[in-house]
N, C-alpha and C. Protein backbone atom coordinates (compact mmCIF):
# COMPACT_ATOMS: atom_id res chain seq x y z
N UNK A 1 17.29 12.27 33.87
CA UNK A 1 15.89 12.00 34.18
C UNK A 1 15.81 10.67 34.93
N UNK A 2 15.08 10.55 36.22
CA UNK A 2 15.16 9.53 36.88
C UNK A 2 14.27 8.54 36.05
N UNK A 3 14.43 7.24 35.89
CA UNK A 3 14.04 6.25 35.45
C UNK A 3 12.65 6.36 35.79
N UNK A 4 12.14 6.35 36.33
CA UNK A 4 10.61 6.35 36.95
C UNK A 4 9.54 7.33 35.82
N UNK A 5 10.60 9.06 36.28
CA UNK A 5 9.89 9.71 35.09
C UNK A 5 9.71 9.71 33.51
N UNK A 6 11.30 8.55 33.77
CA UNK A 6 11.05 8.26 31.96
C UNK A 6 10.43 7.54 31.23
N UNK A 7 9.93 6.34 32.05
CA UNK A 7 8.62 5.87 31.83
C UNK A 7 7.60 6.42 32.02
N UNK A 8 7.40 7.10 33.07
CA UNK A 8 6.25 8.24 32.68
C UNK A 8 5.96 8.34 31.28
N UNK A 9 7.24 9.40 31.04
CA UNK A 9 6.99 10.11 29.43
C UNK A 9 7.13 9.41 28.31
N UNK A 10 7.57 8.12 28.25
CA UNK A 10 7.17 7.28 27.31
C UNK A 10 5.83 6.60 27.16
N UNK A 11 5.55 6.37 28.44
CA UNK A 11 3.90 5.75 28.48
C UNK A 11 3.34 7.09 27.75
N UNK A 12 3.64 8.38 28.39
CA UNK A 12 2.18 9.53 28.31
C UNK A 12 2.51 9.52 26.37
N UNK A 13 3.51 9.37 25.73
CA UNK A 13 3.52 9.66 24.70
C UNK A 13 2.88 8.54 23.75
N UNK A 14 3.47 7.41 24.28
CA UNK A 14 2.65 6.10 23.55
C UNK A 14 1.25 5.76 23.69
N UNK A 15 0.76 6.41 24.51
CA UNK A 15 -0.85 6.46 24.47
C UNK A 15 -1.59 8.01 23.31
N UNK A 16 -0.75 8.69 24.00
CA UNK A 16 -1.13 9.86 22.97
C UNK A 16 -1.01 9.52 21.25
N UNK A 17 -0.01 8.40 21.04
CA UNK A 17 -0.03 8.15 19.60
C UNK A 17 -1.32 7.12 19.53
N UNK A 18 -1.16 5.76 20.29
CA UNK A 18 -1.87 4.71 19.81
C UNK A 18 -3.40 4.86 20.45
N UNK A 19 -3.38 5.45 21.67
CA UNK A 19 -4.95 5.65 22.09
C UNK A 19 -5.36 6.98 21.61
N UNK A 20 -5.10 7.67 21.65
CA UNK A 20 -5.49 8.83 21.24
C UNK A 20 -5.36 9.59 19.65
N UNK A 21 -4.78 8.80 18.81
CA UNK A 21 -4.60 8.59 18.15
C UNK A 21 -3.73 10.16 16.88
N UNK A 22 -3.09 10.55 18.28
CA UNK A 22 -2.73 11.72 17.52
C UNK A 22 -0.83 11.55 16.83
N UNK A 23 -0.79 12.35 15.77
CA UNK A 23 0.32 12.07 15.00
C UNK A 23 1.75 12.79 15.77
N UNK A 24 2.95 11.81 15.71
CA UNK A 24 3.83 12.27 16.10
C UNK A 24 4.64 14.33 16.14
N UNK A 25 4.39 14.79 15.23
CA UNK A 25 4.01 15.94 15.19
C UNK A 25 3.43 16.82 16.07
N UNK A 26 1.93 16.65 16.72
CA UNK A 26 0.56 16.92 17.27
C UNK A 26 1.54 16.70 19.42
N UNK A 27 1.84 15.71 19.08
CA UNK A 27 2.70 15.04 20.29
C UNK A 27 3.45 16.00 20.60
N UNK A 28 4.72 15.74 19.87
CA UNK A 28 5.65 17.00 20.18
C UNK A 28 5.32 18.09 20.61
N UNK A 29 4.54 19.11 19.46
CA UNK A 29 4.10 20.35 20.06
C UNK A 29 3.59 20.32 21.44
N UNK A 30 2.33 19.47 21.56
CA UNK A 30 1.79 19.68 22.96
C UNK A 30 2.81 19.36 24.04
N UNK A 31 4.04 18.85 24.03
CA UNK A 31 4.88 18.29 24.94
C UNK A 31 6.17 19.12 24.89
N UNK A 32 6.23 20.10 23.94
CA UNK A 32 7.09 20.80 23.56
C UNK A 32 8.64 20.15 23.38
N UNK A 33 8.58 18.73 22.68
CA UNK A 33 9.46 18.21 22.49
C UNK A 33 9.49 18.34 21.43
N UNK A 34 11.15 17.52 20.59
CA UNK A 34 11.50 17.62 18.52
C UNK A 34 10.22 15.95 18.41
N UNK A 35 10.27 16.29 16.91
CA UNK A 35 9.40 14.60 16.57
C UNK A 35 10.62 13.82 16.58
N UNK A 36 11.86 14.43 16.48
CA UNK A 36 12.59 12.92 16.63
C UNK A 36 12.55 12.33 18.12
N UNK A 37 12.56 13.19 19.19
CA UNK A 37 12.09 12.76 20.23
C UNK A 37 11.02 11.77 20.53
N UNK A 38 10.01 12.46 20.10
CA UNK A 38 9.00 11.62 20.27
C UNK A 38 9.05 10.70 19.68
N UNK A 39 9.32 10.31 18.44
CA UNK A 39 9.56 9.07 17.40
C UNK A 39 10.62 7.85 18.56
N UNK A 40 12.01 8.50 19.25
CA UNK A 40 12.98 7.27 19.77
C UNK A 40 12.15 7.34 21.32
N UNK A 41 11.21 7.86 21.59
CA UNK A 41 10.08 7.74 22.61
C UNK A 41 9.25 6.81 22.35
N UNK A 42 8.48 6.55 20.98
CA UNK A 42 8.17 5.53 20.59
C UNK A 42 8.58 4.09 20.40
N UNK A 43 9.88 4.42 19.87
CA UNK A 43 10.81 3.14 19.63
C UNK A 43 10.85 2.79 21.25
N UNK A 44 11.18 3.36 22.03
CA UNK A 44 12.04 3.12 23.83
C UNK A 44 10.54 2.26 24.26
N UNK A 45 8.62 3.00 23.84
CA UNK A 45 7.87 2.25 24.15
C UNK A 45 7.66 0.46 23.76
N UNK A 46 8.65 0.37 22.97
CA UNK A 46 8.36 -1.19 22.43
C UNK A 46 9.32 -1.85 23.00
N UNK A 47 10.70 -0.98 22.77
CA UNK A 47 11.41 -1.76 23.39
C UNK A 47 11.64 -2.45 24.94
N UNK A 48 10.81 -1.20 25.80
CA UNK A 48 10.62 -1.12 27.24
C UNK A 48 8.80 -2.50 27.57
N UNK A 49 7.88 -3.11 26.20
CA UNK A 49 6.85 -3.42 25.97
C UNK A 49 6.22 -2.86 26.80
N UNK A 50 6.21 -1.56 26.44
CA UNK A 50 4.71 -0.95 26.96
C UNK A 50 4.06 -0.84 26.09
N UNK A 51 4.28 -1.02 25.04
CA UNK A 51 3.24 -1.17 23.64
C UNK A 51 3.33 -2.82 23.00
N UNK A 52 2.06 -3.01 23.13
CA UNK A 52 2.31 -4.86 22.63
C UNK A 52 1.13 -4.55 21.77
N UNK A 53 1.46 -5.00 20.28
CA UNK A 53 0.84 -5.37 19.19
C UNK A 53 -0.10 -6.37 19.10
N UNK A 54 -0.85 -6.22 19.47
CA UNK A 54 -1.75 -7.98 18.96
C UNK A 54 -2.56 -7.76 17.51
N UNK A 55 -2.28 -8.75 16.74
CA UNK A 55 -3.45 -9.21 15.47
C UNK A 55 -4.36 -10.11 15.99
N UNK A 56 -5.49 -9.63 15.48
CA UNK A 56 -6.52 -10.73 15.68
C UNK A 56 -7.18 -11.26 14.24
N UNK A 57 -6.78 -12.24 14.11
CA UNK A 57 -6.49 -12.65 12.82
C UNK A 57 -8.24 -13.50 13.04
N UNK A 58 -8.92 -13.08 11.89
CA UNK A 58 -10.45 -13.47 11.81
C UNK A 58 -10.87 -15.36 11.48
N UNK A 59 -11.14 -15.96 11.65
CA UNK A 59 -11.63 -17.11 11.59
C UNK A 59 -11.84 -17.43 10.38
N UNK A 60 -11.04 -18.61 9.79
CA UNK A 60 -10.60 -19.29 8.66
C UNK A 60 -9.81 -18.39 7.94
N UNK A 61 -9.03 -17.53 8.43
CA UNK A 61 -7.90 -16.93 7.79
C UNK A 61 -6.41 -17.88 8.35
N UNK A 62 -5.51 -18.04 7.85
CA UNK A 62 -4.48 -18.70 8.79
C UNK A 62 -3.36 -18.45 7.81
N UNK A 63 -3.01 -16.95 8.46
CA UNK A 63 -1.55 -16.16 7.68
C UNK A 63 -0.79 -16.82 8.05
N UNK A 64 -0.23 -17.28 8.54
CA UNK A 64 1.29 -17.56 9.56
C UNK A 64 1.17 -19.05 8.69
N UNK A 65 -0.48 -19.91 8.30
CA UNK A 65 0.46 -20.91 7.55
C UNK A 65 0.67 -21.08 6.20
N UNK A 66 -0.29 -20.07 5.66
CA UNK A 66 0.27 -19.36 4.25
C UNK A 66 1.80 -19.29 3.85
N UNK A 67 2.03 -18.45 4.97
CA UNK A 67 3.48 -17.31 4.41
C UNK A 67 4.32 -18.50 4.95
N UNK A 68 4.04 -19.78 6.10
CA UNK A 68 5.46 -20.83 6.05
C UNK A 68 5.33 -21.66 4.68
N UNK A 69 3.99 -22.05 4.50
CA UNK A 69 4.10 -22.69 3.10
C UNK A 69 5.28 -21.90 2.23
N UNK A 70 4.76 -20.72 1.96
CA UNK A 70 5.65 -19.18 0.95
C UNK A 70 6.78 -19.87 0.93
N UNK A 71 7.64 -19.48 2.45
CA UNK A 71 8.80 -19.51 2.43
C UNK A 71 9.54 -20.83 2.13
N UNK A 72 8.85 -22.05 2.87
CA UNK A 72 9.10 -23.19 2.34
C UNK A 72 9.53 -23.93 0.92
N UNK A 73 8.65 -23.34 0.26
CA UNK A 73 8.34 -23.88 -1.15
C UNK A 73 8.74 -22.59 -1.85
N UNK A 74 8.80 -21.54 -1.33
CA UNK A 74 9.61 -20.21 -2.55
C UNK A 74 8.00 -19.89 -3.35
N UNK A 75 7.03 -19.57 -2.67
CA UNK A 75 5.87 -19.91 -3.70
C UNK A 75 6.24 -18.13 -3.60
N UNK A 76 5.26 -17.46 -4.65
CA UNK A 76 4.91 -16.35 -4.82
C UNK A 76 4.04 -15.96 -5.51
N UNK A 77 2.80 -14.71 -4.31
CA UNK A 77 1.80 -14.65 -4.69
C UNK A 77 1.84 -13.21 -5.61
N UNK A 78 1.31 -13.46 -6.97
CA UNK A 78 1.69 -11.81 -7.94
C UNK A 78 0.36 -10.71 -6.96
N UNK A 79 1.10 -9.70 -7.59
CA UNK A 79 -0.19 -8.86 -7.08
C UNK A 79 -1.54 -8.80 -7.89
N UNK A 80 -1.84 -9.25 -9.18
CA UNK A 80 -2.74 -9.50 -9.71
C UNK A 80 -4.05 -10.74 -9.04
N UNK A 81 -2.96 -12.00 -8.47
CA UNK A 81 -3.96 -12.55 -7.99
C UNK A 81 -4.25 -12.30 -6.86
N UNK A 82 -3.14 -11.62 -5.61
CA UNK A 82 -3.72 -10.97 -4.48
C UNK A 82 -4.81 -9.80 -4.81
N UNK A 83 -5.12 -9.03 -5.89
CA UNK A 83 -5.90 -7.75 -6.20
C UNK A 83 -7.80 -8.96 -6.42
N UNK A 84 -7.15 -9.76 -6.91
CA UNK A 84 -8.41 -10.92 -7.49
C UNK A 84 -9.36 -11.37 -6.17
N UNK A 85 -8.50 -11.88 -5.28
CA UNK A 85 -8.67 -12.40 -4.06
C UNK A 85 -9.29 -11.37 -2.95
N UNK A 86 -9.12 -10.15 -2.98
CA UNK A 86 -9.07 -9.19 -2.01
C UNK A 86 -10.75 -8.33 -2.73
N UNK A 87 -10.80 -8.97 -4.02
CA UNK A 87 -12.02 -8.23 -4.61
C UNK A 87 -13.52 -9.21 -4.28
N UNK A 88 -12.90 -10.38 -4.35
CA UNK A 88 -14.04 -11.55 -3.62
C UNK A 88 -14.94 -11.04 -2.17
């Protein structure tokens, strides 16, 4: 497969999962490919970044300096008080 078309079919598949929001499964059939296909189609979309992840992490949240504190200091949060916190 010439390089050109194989980005093709990685883009057409990585939109069909993340925009369109249909399940690897749903993919295949309509493309008449296996899901493991489509699945290292997926993987090839990240690795090739045609799929870029962004968090948009909401205002006065600040994960990234939580979890360095975490790792820093060995802290650990139980799931009781994350269940406490998440009920606020």
């Amino acid at each position: 497969m010439a390089r050109l078309d194989e980005l093709r079919l990685i883009t057409r598949v990585a939109r069909m999962y993340y925009e369109q929001g249909l399940r690897q499964p749903e993919s295949a059939a309509q493309l008449d490919l296996s899901q493991a296909t489509i699945s290292r189609l997926l993987t090839r979309a990240d690795e090739e970044a045609i799929v870029r992840i962004t968090i948009g992490t909401p205002v006065g949240v600040h994960s990234e300096f939580e979890e360095r504190l975490q790792r820093t200091y060995a802290l650990v949060t139980d799931q009781a008080t994350a269940r406490a916190l998440l009920a606020l």
